[in-house]
PDB file of N, CA and C in Angstrom:
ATOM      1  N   UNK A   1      79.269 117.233  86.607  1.00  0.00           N
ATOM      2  CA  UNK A   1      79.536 115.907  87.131  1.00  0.00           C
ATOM      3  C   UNK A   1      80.785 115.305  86.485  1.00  0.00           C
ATOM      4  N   UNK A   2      81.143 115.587  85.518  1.00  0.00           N
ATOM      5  CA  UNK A   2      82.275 115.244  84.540  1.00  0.00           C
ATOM      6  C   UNK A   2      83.547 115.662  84.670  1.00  0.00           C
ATOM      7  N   UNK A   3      83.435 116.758  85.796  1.00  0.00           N
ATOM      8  CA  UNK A   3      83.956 117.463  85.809  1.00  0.00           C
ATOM      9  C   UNK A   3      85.038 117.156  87.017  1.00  0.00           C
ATOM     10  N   UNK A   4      83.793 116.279  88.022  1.00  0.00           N
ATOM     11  CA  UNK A   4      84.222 115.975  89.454  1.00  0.00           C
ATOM     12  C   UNK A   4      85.523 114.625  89.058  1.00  0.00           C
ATOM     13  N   UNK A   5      84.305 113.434  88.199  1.00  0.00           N
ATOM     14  CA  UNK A   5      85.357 113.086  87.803  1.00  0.00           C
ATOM     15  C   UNK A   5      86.071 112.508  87.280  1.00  0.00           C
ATOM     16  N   UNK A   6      86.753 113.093  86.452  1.00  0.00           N
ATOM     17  CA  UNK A   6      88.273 113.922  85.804  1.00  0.00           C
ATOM     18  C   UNK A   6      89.022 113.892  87.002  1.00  0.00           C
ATOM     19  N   UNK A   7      88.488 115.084  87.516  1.00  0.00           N
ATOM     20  CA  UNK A   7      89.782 115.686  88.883  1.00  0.00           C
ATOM     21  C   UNK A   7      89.626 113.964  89.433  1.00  0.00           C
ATOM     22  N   UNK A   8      88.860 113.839  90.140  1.00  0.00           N
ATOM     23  CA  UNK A   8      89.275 112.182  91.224  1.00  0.00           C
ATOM     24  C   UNK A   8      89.802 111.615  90.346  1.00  0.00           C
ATOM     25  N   UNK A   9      89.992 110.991  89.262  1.00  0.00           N
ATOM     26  CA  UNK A   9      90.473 110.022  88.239  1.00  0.00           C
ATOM     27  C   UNK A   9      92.127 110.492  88.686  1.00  0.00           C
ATOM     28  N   UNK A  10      92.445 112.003  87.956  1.00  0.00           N
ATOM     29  CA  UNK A  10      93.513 112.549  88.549  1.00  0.00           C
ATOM     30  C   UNK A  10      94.667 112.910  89.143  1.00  0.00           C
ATOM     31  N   UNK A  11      93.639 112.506  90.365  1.00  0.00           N
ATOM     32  CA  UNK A  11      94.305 112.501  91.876  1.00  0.00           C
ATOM     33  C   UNK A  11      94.484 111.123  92.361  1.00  0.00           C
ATOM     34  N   UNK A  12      93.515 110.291  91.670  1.00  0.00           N
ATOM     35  CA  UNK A  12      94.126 108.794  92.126  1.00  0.00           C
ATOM     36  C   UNK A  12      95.048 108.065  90.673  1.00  0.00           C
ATOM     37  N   UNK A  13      95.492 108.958  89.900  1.00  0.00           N
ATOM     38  CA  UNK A  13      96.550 108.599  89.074  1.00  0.00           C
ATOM     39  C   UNK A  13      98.114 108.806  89.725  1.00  0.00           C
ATOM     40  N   UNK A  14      97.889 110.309  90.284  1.00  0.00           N
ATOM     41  CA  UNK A  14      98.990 110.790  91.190  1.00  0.00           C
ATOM     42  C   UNK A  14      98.748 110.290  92.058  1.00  0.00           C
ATOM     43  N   UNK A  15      98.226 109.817  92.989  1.00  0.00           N
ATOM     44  CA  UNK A  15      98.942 109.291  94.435  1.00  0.00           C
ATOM     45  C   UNK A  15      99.097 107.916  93.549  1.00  0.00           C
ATOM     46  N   UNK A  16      98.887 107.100  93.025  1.00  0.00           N
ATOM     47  CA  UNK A  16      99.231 105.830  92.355  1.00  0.00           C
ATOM     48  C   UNK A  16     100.412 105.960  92.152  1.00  0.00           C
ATOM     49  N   UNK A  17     100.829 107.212  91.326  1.00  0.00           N
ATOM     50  CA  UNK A  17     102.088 107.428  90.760  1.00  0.00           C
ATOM     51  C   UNK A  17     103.176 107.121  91.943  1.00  0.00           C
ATOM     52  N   UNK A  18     102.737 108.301  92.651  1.00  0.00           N
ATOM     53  CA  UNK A  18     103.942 108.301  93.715  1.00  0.00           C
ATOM     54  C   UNK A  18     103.763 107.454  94.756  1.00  0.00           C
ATOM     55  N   UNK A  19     102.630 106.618  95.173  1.00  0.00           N
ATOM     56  CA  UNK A  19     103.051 105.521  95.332  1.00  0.00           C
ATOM     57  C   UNK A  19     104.109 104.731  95.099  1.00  0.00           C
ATOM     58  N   UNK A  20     103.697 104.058  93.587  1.00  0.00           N
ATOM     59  CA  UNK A  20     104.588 103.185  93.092  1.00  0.00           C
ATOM     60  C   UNK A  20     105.840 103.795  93.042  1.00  0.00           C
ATOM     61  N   UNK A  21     106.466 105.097  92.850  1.00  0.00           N
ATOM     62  CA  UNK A  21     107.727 105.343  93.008  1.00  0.00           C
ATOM     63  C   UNK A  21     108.357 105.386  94.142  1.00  0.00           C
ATOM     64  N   UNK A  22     107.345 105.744  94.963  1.00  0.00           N
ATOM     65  CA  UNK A  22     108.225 105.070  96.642  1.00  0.00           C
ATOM     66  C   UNK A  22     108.378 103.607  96.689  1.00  0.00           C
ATOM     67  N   UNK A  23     107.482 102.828  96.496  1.00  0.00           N
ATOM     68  CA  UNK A  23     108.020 101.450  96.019  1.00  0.00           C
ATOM     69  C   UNK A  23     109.064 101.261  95.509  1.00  0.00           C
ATOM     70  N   UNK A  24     109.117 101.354  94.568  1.00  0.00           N
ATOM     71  CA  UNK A  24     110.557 100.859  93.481  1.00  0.00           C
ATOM     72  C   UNK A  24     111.797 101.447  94.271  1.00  0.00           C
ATOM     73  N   UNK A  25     111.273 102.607  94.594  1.00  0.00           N
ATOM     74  CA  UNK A  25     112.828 103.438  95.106  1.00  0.00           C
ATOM     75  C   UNK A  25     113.550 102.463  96.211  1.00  0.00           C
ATOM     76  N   UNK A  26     112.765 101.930  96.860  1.00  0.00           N
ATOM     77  CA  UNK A  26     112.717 101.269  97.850  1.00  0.00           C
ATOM     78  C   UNK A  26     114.014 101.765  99.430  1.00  0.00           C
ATOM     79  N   UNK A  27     113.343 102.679  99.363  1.00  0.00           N
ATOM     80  CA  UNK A  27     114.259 103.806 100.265  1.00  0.00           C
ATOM     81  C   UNK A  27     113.227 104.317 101.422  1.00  0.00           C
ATOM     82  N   UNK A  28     113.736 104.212 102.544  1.00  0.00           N
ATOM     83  CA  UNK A  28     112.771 104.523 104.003  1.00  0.00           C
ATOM     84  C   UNK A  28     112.376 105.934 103.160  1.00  0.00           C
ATOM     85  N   UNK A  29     110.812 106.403 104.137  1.00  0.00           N
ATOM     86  CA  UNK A  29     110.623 107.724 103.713  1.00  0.00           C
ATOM     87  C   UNK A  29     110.801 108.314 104.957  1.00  0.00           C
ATOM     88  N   UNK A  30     111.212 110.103 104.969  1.00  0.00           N
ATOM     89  CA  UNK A  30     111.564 110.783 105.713  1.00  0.00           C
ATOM     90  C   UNK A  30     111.165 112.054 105.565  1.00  0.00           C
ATOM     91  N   UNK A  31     111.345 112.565 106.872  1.00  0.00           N
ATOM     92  CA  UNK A  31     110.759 113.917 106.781  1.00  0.00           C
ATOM     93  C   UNK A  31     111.471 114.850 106.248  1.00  0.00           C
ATOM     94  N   UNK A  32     110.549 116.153 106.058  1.00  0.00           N
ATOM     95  CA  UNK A  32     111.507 117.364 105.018  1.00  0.00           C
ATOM     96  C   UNK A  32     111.462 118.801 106.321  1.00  0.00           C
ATOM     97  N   UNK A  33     110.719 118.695 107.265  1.00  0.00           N
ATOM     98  CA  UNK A  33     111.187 119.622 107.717  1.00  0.00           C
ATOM     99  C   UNK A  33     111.734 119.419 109.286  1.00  0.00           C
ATOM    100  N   UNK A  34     112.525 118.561 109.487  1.00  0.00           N
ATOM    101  CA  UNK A  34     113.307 118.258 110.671  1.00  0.00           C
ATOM    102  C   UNK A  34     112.677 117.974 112.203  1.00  0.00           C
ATOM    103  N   UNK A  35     111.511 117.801 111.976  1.00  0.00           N
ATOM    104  CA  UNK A  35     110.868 117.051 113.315  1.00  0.00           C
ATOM    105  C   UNK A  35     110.843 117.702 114.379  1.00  0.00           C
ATOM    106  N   UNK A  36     110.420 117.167 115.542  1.00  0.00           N
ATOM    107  CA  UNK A  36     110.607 117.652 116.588  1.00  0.00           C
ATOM    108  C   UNK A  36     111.854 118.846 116.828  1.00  0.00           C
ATOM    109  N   UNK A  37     113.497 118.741 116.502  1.00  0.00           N
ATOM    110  CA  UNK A  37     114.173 119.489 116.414  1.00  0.00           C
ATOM    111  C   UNK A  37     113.953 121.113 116.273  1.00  0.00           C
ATOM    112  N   UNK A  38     113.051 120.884 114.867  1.00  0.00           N
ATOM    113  CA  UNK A  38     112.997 121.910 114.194  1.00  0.00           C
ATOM    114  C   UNK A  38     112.386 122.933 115.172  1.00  0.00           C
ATOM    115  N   UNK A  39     111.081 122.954 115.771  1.00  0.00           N
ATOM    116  CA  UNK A  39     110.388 122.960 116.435  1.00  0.00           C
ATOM    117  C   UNK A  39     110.506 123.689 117.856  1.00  0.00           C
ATOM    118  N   UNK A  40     111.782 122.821 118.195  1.00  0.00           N
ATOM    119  CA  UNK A  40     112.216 123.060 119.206  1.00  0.00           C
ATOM    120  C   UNK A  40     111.674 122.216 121.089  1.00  0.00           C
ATOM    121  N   UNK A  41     110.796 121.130 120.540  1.00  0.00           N
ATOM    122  CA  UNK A  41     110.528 119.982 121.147  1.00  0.00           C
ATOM    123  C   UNK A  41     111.177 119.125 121.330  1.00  0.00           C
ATOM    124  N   UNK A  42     112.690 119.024 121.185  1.00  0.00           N
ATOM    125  CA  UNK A  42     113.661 117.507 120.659  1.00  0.00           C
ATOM    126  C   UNK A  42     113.661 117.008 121.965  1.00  0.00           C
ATOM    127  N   UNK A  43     113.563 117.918 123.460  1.00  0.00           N
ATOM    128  CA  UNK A  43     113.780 117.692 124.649  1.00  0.00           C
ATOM    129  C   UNK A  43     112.581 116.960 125.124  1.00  0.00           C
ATOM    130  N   UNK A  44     111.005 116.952 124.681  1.00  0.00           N
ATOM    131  CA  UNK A  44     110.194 115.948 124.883  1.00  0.00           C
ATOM    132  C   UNK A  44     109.940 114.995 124.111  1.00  0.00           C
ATOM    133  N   UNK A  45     111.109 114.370 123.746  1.00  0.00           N
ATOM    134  CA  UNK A  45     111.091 112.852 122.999  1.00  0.00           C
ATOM    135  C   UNK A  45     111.253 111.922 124.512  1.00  0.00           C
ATOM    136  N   UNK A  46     110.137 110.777 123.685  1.00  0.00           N
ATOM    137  CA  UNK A  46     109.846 109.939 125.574  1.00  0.00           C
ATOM    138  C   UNK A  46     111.535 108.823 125.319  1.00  0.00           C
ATOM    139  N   UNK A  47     111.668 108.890 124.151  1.00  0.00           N
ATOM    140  CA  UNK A  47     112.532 107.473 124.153  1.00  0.00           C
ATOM    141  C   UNK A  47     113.988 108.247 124.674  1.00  0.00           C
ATOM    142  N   UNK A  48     114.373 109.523 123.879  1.00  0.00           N
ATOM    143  CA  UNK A  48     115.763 109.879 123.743  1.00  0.00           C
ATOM    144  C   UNK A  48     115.853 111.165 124.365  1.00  0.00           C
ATOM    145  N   UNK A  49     115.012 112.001 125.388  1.00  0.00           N
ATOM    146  CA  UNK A  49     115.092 112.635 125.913  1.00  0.00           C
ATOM    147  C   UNK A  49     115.904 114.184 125.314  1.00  0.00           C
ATOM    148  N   UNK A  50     115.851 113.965 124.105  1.00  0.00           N
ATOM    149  CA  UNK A  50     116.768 114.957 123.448  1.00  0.00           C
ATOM    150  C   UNK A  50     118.288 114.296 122.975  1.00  0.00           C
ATOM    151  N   UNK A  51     119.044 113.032 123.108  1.00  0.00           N
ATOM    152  CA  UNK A  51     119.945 112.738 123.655  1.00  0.00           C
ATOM    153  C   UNK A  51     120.447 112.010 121.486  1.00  0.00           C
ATOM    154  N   UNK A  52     120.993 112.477 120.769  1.00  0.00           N
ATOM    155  CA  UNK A  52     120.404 111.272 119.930  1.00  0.00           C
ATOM    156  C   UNK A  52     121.335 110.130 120.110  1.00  0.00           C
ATOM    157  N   UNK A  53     122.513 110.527 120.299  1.00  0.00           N
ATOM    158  CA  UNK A  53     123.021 108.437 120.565  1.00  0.00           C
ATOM    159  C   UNK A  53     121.897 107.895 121.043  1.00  0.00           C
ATOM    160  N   UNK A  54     120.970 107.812 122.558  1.00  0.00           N
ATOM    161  CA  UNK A  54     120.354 107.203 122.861  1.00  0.00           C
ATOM    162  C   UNK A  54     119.314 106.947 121.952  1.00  0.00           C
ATOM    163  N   UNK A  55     118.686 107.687 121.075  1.00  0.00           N
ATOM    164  CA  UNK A  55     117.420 107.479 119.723  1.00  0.00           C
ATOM    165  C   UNK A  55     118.503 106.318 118.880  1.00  0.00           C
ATOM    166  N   UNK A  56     119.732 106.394 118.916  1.00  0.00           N
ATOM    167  CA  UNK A  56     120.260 105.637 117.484  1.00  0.00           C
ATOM    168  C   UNK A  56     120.583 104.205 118.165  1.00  0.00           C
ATOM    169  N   UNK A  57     120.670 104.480 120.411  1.00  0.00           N
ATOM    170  CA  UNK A  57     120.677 102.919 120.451  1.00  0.00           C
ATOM    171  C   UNK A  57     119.487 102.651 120.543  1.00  0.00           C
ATOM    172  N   UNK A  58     118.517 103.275 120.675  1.00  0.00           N
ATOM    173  CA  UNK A  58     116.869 102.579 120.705  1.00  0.00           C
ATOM    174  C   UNK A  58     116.601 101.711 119.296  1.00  0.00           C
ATOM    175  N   UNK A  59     116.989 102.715 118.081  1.00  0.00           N
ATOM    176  CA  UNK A  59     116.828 102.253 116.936  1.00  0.00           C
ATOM    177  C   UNK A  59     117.380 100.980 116.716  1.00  0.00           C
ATOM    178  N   UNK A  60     118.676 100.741 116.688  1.00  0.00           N
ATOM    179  CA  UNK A  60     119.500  99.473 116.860  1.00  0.00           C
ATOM    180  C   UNK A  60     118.691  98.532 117.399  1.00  0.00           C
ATOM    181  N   UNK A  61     118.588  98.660 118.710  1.00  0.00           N
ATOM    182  CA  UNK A  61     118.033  97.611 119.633  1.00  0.00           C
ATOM    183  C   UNK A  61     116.275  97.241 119.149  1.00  0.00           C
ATOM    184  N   UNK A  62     115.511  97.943 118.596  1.00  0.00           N
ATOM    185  CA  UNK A  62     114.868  97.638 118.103  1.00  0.00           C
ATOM    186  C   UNK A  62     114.646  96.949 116.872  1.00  0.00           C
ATOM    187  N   UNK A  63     115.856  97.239 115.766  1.00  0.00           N
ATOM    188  CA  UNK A  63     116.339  96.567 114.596  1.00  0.00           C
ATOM    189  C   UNK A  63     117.122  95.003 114.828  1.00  0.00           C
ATOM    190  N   UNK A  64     117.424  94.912 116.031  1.00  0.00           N
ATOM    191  CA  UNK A  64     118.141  93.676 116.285  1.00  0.00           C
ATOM    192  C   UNK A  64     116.908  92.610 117.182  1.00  0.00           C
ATOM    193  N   UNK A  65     116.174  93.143 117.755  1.00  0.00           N
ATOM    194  CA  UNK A  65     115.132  92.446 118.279  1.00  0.00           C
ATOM    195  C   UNK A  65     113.791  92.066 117.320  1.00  0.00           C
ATOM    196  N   UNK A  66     113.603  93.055 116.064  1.00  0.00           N
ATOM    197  CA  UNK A  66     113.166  92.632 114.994  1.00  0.00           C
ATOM    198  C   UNK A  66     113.635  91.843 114.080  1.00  0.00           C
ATOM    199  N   UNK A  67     114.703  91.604 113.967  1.00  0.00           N
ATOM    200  CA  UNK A  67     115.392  90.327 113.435  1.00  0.00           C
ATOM    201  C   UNK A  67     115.359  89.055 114.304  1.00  0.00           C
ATOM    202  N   UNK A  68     115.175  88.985 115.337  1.00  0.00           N
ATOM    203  CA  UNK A  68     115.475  88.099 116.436  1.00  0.00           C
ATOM    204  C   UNK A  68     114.163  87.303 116.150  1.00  0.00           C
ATOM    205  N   UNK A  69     113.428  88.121 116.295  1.00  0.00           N
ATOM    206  CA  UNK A  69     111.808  87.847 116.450  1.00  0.00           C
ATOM    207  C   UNK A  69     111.472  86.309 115.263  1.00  0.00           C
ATOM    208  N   UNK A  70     110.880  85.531 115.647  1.00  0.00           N
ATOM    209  CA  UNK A  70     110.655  84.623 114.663  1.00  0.00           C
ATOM    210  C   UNK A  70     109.335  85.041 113.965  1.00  0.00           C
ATOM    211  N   UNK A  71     108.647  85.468 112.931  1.00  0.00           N
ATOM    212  CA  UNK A  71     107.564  85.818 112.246  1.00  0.00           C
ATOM    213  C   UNK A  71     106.998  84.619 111.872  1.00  0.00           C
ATOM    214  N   UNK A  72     107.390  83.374 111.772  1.00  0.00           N
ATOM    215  CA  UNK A  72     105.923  82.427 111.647  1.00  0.00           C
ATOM    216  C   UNK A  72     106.436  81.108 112.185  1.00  0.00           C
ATOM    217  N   UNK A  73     105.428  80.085 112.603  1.00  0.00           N
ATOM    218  CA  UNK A  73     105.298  78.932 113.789  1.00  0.00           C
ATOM    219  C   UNK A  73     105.772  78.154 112.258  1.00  0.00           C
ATOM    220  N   UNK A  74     106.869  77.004 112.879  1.00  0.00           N
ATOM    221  CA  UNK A  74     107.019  75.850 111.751  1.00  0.00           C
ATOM    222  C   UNK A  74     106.014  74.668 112.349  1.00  0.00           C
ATOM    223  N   UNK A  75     104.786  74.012 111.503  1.00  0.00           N
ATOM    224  CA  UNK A  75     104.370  73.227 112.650  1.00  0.00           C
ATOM    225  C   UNK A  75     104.891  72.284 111.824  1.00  0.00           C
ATOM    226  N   UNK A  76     105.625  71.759 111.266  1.00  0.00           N
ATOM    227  CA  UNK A  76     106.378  70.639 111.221  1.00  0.00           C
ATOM    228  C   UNK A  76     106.906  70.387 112.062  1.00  0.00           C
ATOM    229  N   UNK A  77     108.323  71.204 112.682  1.00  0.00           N
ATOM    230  CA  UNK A  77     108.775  70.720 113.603  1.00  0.00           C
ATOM    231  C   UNK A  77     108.312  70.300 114.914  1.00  0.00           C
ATOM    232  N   UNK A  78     109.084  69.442 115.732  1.00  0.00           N
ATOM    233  CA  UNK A  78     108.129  69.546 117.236  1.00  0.00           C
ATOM    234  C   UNK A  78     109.030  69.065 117.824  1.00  0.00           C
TER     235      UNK A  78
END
Protein backbone atom coordinates (compact mmCIF):
# COMPACT_ATOMS: atom_id res chain seq x y z
CA UNK A 1 0.00 0.00 0.00
CA UNK A 2 3.02 2.28 0.58
CA UNK A 3 4.10 1.50 -2.17
CA UNK A 4 1.04 2.70 -4.36
CA UNK A 5 1.49 5.75 -2.65
CA UNK A 6 4.88 6.93 -3.19
CA UNK A 7 4.41 6.33 -6.97
CA UNK A 8 0.90 8.72 -6.98
CA UNK A 9 2.64 11.27 -4.64
CA UNK A 10 5.28 11.10 -7.59
CA UNK A 11 3.40 11.49 -10.42
CA UNK A 12 1.43 14.32 -9.02
CA UNK A 13 4.80 16.06 -8.11
CA UNK A 14 5.71 15.72 -11.89
CA UNK A 15 2.75 16.76 -13.61
CA UNK A 16 2.76 19.76 -10.89
CA UNK A 17 6.19 20.29 -11.99
CA UNK A 18 5.59 20.61 -15.52
CA UNK A 19 2.69 22.21 -15.08
CA UNK A 20 4.03 25.08 -13.40
CA UNK A 21 6.83 25.28 -15.98
CA UNK A 22 4.47 25.66 -18.77
CA UNK A 23 3.13 28.44 -16.76
CA UNK A 24 6.02 30.54 -16.13
CA UNK A 25 7.35 29.81 -19.61
CA UNK A 26 4.40 31.36 -20.67
CA UNK A 27 4.76 30.20 -24.30
CA UNK A 28 1.67 28.58 -26.44
CA UNK A 29 2.14 24.75 -26.29
CA UNK A 30 2.69 22.82 -29.49
CA UNK A 31 2.94 19.80 -31.05
CA UNK A 32 6.16 17.59 -31.58
CA UNK A 33 5.15 15.50 -34.24
CA UNK A 34 3.67 17.76 -37.03
CA UNK A 35 -0.07 17.14 -37.08
CA UNK A 36 -2.20 16.38 -39.53
CA UNK A 37 0.75 17.09 -42.16
CA UNK A 38 2.74 14.54 -40.86
CA UNK A 39 0.22 12.04 -41.42
CA UNK A 40 -0.63 12.97 -44.49
CA UNK A 41 -4.33 14.32 -43.71
CA UNK A 42 -3.38 18.20 -44.14
CA UNK A 43 -5.98 17.98 -47.16
CA UNK A 44 -8.95 17.18 -44.61
CA UNK A 45 -8.57 20.25 -42.52
CA UNK A 46 -12.38 21.71 -42.52
CA UNK A 47 -11.03 25.35 -42.03
CA UNK A 48 -7.84 25.42 -44.52
CA UNK A 49 -8.45 22.74 -46.80
CA UNK A 50 -4.74 22.01 -46.90
CA UNK A 51 -4.13 25.69 -47.96
CA UNK A 52 -1.97 27.27 -44.94
CA UNK A 53 -2.25 31.09 -45.75
CA UNK A 54 -5.89 30.36 -45.41
CA UNK A 55 -5.24 28.48 -41.60
CA UNK A 56 -2.95 31.75 -40.85
CA UNK A 57 -6.01 34.05 -42.14
CA UNK A 58 -8.47 32.00 -40.04
CA UNK A 59 -6.04 32.37 -37.16
CA UNK A 60 -5.77 36.20 -37.51
CA UNK A 61 -9.36 36.69 -37.94
CA UNK A 62 -10.06 34.80 -35.06
CA UNK A 63 -7.31 36.67 -32.93
CA UNK A 64 -8.80 40.00 -34.02
CA UNK A 65 -12.42 39.08 -33.27
CA UNK A 66 -11.16 37.86 -29.86
CA UNK A 67 -9.90 41.10 -29.07
CA UNK A 68 -12.95 42.80 -30.39
CA UNK A 69 -15.12 40.78 -28.23
CA UNK A 70 -16.01 42.70 -25.00
CA UNK A 71 -15.52 39.97 -21.99
CA UNK A 72 -17.58 41.69 -19.27
CA UNK A 73 -21.01 44.00 -19.07
CA UNK A 74 -20.06 47.57 -17.35
CA UNK A 75 -23.36 48.01 -15.45
CA UNK A 76 -22.44 51.34 -14.52
CA UNK A 77 -22.71 52.64 -17.63
CA UNK A 78 -26.12 53.04 -19.42
Amino acid sequence: MTVFIFAFVAMLLIVTGMALGAILQNKPLKGSCGGLNNIGMKQDCEICGGNDDECKKEQERQQRLAEQAELAYDATKR
